[in-house]
Protein backbone atom coordinates (compact mmCIF):
# COMPACT_ATOMS: atom_id res chain seq x y z
CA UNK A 1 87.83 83.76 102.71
CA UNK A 2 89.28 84.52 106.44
CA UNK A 3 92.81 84.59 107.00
CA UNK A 4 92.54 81.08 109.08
CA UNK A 5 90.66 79.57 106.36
CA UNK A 6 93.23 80.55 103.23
CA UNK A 7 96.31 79.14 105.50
CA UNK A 8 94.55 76.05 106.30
CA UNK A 9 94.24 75.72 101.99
CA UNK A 10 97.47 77.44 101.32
CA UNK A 11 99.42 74.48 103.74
CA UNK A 12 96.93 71.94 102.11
CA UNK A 13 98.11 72.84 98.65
CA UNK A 14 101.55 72.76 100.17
CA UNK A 15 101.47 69.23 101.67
CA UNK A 16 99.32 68.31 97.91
CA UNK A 17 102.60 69.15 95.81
CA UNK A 18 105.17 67.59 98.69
CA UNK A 19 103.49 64.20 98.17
CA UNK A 20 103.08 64.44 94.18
CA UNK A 21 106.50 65.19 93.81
CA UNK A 22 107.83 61.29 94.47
CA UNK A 23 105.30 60.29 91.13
CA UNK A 24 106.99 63.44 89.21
CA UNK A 25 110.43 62.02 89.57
CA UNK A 26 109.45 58.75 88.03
CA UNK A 27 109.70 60.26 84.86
CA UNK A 28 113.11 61.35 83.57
CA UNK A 29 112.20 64.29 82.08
CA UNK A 30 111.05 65.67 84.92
CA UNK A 31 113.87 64.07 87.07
CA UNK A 32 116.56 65.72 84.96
CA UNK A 33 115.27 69.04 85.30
CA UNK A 34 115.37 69.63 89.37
CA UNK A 35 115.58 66.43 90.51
CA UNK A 36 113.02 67.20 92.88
CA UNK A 37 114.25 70.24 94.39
CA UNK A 38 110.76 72.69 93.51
CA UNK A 39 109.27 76.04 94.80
CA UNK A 40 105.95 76.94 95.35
CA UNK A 41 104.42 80.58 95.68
CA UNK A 42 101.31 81.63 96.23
CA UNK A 43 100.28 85.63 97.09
CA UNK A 44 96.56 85.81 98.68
CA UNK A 45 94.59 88.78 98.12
CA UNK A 46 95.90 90.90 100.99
CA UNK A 47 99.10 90.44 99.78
CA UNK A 48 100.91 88.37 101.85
CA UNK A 49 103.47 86.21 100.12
CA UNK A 50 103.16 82.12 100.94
CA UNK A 51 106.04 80.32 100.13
CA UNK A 52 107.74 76.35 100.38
CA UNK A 53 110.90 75.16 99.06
CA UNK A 54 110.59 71.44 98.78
CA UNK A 55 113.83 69.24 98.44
CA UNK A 56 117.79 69.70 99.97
CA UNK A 57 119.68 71.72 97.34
CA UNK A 58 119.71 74.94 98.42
CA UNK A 59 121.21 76.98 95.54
CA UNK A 60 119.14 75.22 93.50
CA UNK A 61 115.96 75.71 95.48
CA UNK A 62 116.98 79.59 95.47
CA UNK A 63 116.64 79.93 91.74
CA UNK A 64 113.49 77.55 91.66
CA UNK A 65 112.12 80.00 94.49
CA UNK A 66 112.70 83.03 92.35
CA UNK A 67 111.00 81.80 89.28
CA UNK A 68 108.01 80.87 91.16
CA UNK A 69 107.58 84.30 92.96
CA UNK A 70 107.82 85.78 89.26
CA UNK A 71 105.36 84.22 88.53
CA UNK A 72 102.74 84.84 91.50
CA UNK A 73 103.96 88.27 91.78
CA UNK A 74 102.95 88.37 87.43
CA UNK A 75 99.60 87.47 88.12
CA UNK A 76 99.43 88.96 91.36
CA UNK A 77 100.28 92.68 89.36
CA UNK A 78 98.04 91.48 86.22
CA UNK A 79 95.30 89.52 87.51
CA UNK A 80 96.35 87.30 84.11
CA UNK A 81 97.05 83.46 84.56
CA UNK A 82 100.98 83.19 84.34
CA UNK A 83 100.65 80.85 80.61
CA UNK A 84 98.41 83.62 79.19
CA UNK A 85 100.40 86.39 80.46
CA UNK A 86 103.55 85.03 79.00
CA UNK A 87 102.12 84.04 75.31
CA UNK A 88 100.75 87.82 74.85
CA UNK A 89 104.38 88.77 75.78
CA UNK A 90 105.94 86.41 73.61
CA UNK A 91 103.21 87.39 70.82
CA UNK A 92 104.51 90.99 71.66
CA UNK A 93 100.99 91.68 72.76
CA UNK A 94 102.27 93.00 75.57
CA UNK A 95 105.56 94.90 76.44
CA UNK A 96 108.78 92.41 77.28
CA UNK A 97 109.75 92.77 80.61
CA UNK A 98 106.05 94.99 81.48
CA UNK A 99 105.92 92.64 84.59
CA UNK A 100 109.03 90.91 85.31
CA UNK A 101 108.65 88.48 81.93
CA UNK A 102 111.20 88.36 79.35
CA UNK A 103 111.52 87.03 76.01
CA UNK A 104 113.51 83.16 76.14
């Protein structure tokens, strides 16, 4: 895919989450957890790190931010999906912490 190609996807996937997140706050569960503040990450095969924060509370978006480049940068270095990834290392199939995942 050429670079102009992958950023026109990357910002549609971007402008996809901003307009499900309204229909995600609807539910409480969902609500109570970030209250819409979310972080998406995406690393493209050269490397280059795409990245939008998506609601107004900055500390929170920070942390939310973090956990998402963990995970792209995880499958990034594994070339695993993140849920796979994560139930060989909590199956101690792989080593805790190999890849930036620990143990809850």
């Amino acid at each position: 895919m050429e670079k102009m190609e992958a950023l026109i996807l990357i910002n549609r996937i971007f402008d996809a989450i901003e307009t499900l997140i309204p229909e995600y706050m609807k539910d409480p569960a969902d609500r109570n957890i970030s209250n819409g503040n979310v972080a998406a990450c995406i690393i493209d095969d050269q490397g280059q790190v795409h990245g939008k924060m998506f609601g107004n509370n900055n500390p929170r978006l920070r942390q939310s931010f973090k956990v998402a480049w963990t995970k792209a940068s995880q499958v990034w270095l594994t070339g695993i999906k993140t849920g796979e990834y994560e139930r060989m290392v909590f199956n101690n199939e792989v080593g805790e912490n190999a890849n930036g995942i620990e143990n809850p």
